[in-house]
Protein backbone atom coordinates (compact mmCIF):
# COMPACT_ATOMS: atom_id res chain seq x y z
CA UNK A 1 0.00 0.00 0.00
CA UNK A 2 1.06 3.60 -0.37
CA UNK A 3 0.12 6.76 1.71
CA UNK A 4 0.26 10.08 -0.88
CA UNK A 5 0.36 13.35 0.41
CA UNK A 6 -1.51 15.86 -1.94
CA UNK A 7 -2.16 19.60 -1.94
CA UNK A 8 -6.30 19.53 -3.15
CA UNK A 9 -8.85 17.18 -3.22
CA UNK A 10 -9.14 18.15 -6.60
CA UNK A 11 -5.79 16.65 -6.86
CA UNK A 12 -7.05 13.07 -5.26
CA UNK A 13 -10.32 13.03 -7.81
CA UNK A 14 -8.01 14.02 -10.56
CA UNK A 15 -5.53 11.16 -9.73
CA UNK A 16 -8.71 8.43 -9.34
CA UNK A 17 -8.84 7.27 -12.84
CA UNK A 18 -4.58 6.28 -13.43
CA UNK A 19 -5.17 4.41 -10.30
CA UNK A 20 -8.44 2.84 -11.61
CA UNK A 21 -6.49 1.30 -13.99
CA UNK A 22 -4.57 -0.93 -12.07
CA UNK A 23 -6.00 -4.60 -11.55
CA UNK A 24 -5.02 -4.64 -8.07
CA UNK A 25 -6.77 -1.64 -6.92
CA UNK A 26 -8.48 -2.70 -3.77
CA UNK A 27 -8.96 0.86 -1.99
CA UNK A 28 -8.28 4.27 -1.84
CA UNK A 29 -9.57 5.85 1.45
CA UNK A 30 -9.07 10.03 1.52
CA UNK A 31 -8.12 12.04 4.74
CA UNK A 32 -7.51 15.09 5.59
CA UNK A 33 -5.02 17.20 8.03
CA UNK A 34 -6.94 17.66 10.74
CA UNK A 35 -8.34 14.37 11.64
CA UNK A 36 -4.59 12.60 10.60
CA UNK A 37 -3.45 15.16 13.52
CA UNK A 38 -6.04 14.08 15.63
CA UNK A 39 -5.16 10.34 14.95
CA UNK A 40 -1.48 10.99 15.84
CA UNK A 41 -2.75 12.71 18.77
CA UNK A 42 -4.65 10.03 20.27
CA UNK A 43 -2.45 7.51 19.47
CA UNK A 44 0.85 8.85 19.84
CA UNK A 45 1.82 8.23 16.21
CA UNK A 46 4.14 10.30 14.27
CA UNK A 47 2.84 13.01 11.10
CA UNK A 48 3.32 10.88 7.95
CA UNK A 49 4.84 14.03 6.66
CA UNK A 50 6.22 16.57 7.75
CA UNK A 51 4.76 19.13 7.54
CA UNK A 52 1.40 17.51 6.96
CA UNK A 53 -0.56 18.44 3.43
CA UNK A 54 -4.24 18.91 3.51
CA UNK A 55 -4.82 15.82 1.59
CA UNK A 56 -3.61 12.52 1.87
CA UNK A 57 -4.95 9.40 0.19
CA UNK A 58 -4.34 5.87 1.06
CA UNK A 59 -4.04 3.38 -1.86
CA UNK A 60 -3.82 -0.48 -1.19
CA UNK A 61 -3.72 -3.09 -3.82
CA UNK A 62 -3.39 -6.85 -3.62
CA UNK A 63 -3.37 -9.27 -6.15
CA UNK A 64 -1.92 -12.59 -7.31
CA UNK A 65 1.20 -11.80 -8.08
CA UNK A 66 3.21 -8.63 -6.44
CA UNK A 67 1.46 -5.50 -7.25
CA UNK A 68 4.52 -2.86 -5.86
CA UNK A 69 6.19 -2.38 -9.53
CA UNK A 70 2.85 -1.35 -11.13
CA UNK A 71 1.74 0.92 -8.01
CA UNK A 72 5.04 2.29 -8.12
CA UNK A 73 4.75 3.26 -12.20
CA UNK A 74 1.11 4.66 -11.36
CA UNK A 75 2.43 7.16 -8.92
CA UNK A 76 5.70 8.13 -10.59
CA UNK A 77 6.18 11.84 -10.14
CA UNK A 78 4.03 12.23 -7.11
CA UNK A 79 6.28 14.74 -4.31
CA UNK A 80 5.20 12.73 -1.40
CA UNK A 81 4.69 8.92 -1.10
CA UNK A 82 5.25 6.62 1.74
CA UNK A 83 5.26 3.28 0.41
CA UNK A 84 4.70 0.00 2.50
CA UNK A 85 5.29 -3.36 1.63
CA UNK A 86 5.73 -5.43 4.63
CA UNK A 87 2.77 -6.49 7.12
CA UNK A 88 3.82 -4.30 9.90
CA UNK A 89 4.38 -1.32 7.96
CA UNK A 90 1.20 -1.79 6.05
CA UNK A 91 -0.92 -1.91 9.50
CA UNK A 92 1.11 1.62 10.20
CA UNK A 93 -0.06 3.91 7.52
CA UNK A 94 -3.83 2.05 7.74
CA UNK A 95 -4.01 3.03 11.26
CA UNK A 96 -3.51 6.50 10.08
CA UNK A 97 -7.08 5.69 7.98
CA UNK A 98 -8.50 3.12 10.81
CA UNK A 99 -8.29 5.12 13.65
CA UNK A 100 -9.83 8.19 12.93
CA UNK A 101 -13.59 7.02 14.55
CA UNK A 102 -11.83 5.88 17.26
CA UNK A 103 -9.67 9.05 17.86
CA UNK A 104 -12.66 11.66 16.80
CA UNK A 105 -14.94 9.91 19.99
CA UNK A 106 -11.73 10.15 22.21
CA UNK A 107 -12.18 14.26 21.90
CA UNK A 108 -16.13 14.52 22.49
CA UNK A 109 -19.18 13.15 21.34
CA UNK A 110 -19.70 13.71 17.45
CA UNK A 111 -22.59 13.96 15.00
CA UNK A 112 -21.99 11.03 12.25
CA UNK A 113 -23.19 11.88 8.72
CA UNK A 114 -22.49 9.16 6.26
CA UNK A 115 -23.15 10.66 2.31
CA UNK A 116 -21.79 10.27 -1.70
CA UNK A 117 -21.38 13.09 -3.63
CA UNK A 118 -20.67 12.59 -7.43
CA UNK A 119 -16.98 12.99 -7.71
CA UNK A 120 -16.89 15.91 -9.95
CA UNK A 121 -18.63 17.66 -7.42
CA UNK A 122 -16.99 16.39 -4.53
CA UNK A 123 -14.37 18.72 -3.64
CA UNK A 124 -16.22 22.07 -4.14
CA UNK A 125 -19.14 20.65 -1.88
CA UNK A 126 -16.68 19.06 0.88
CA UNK A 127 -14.76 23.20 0.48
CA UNK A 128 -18.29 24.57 0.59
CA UNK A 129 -20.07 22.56 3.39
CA UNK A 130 -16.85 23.27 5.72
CA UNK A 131 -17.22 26.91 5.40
CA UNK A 132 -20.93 26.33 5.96
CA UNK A 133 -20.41 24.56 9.12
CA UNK A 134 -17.62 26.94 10.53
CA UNK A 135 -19.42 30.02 9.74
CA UNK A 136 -22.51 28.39 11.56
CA UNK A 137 -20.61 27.16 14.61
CA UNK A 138 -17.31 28.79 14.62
CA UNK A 139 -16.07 26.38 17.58
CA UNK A 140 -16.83 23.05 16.07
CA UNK A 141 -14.33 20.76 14.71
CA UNK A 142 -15.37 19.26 11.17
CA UNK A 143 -13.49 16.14 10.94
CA UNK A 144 -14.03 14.64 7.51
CA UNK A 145 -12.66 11.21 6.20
CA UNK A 146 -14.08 8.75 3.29
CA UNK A 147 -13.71 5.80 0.36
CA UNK A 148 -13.09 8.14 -2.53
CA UNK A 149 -13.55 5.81 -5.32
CA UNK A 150 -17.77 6.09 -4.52
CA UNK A 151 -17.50 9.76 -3.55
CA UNK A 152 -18.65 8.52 0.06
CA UNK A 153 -18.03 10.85 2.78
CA UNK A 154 -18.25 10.61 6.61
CA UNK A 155 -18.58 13.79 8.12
CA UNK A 156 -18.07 14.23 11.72
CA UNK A 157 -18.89 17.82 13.61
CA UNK A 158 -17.26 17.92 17.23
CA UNK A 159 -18.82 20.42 19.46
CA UNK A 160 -15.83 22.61 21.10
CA UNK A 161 -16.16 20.45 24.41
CA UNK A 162 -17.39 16.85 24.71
CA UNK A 163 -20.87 16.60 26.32
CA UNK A 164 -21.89 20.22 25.86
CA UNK A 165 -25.07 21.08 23.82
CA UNK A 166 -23.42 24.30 22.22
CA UNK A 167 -21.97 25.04 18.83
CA UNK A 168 -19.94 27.58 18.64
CA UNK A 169 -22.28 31.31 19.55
CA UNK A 170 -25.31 29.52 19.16
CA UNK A 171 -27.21 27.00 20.74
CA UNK A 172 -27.53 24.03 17.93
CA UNK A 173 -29.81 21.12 18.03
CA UNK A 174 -28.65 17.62 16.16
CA UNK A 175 -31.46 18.98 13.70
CA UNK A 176 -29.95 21.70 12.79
CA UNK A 177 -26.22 20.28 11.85
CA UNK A 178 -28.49 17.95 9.90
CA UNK A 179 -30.35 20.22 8.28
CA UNK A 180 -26.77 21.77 7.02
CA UNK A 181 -25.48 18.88 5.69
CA UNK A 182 -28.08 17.22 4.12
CA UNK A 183 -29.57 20.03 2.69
CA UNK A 184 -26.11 20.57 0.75
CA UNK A 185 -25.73 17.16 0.01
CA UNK A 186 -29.24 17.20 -1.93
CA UNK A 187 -28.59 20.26 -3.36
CA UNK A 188 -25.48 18.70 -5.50
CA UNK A 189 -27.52 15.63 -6.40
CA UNK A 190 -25.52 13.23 -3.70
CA UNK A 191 -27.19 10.57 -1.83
CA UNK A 192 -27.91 11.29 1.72
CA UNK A 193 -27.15 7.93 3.25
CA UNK A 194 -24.02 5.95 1.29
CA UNK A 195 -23.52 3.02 3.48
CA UNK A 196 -25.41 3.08 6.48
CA UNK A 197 -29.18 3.24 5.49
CA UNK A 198 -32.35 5.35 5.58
CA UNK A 199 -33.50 3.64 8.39
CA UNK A 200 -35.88 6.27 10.63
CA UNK A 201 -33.50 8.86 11.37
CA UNK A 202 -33.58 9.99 7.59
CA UNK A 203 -36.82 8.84 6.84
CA UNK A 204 -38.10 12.27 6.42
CA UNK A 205 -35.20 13.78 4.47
CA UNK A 206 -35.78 10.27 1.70
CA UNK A 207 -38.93 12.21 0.24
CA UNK A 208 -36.52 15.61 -0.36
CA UNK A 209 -33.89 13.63 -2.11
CA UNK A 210 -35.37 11.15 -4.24
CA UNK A 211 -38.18 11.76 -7.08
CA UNK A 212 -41.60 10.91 -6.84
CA UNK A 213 -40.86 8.68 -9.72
CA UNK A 214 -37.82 6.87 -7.89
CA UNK A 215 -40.00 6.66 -5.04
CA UNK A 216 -42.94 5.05 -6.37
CA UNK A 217 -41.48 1.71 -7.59
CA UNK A 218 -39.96 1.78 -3.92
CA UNK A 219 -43.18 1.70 -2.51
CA UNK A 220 -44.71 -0.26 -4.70
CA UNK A 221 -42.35 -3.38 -3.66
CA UNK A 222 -43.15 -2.96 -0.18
CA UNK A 223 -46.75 -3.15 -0.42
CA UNK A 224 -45.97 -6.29 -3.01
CA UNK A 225 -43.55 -8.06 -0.02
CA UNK A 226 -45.17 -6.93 2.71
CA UNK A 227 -48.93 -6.16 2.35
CA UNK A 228 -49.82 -5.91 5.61
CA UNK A 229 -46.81 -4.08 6.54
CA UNK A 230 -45.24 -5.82 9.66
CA UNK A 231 -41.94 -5.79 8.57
CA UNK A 232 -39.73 -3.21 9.94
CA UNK A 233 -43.38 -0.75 10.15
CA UNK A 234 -42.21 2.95 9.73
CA UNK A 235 -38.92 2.17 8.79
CA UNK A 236 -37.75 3.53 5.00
CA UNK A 237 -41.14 5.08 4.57
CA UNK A 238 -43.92 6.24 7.47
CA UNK A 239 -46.97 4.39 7.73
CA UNK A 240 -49.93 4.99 4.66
């Protein structure tokens, strides 16, 4: 695997499809400065570089035979790679990736947003929706990390001290942060859940982002599964 340290994340979307093209491709997880400090904060690990970029983006391929030499051609001419071959010094740059949920509940209690934005979008929305949140709720910590390939996000907003209700010179409910977020998400198109589900907690938001004609056919196979609607009742869509 290799650990890349780039200026933009313009400069990660641009670099997507070279790596596309290698067989082996098996992720390619994005980060950003603050939450890679707040990793080596937590867990007493070093900066991968020094001094840290805004960007860095973790590659990792695999593959029958040994993947390094065509990895290595793909990011020819890149300033700052860390490459990592062996098992030990693959688990150390991934921890840099793998530890960021772990080391963003260490510093207070966060609210999770898991979205996709259409790559060519991505990077003006992720600029735009931190300047939304920060001119909001001055004091909060946006902690952003995601699987780049799908455009999936997870956004993370820290209030400035764990436990308290207030963000930044306002008072801010969970509703409101989500309102934010999700209301920019939709805006671009993106999807308002990538991963994790609609579930109930986004129930309401489903109708804003999705077409009546998207949501019809939806519908329509629920009623067709489960008629008399015992299964999971409320969940996805509220009761007729």
């Amino acid at each position: 695997c290799a650990l890349l340290g780039l200026d933009s994340l313009d400069e990660a979307v641009a670099l997507l499809p070279r790596l596309r093209e290698l067989d082996s491709l098996e992720a390619a997880e994005v980060m950003f400065d603050r939450g890679v400090h707040l990793v080596a904060m937590h867990a007493g690990l070093p900066l991968p570089f020094e001094p840290l970029p805004p960007v860095l983006l973790l590659v990792e391929c695999a593959g029958p035979r040994d993947p390094l030499e065509e990895l290595a051609a793909a990011l020819e001419g890149l300033p700052r790679v860390a490459v990592a071959v062996e098992r030990a010094e693959r688990e150390r740059l991934w921890a840099y990736r793998e530890r960021h949920t772990e080391a963003i509940n260490a510093f207070g209690v966060p609210l999770k947003f898991d979205v996709a934005v259409r790559l060519p979008e991505l990077a003006s929305t992720v600029h735009e929706l931190e300047g939304d949140l920060e001119e909001a709720w001055p004091d909060a910590i946006v902690v952003l990390f995601g699987h780049l390939a799908d455009g999936n996000m997870h956004i993370n907003v820290l209030p400035p001290e764990s436990g308290t209700p207030m963000l930044g010179s306002r008072a801010a409910t969970a509703e409101d942060v989500e309102a934010l977020v999700l209301r920019r998400v939709i805006d671009v198109g993106g999807a308002i859940s990538a991963e994790h589900g609609i579930g109930v907690a986004k129930r309401d938001w489903l109708v804003q982002s999705r077409h009546p004609s998207e949501l019809a056919p939806m519908r329509a196979i629920k009623r067709a599964l489960d008629p008399g609607n015992l299964l999971n009742p409320g969940v996805l869509f509220p009761p007729d």
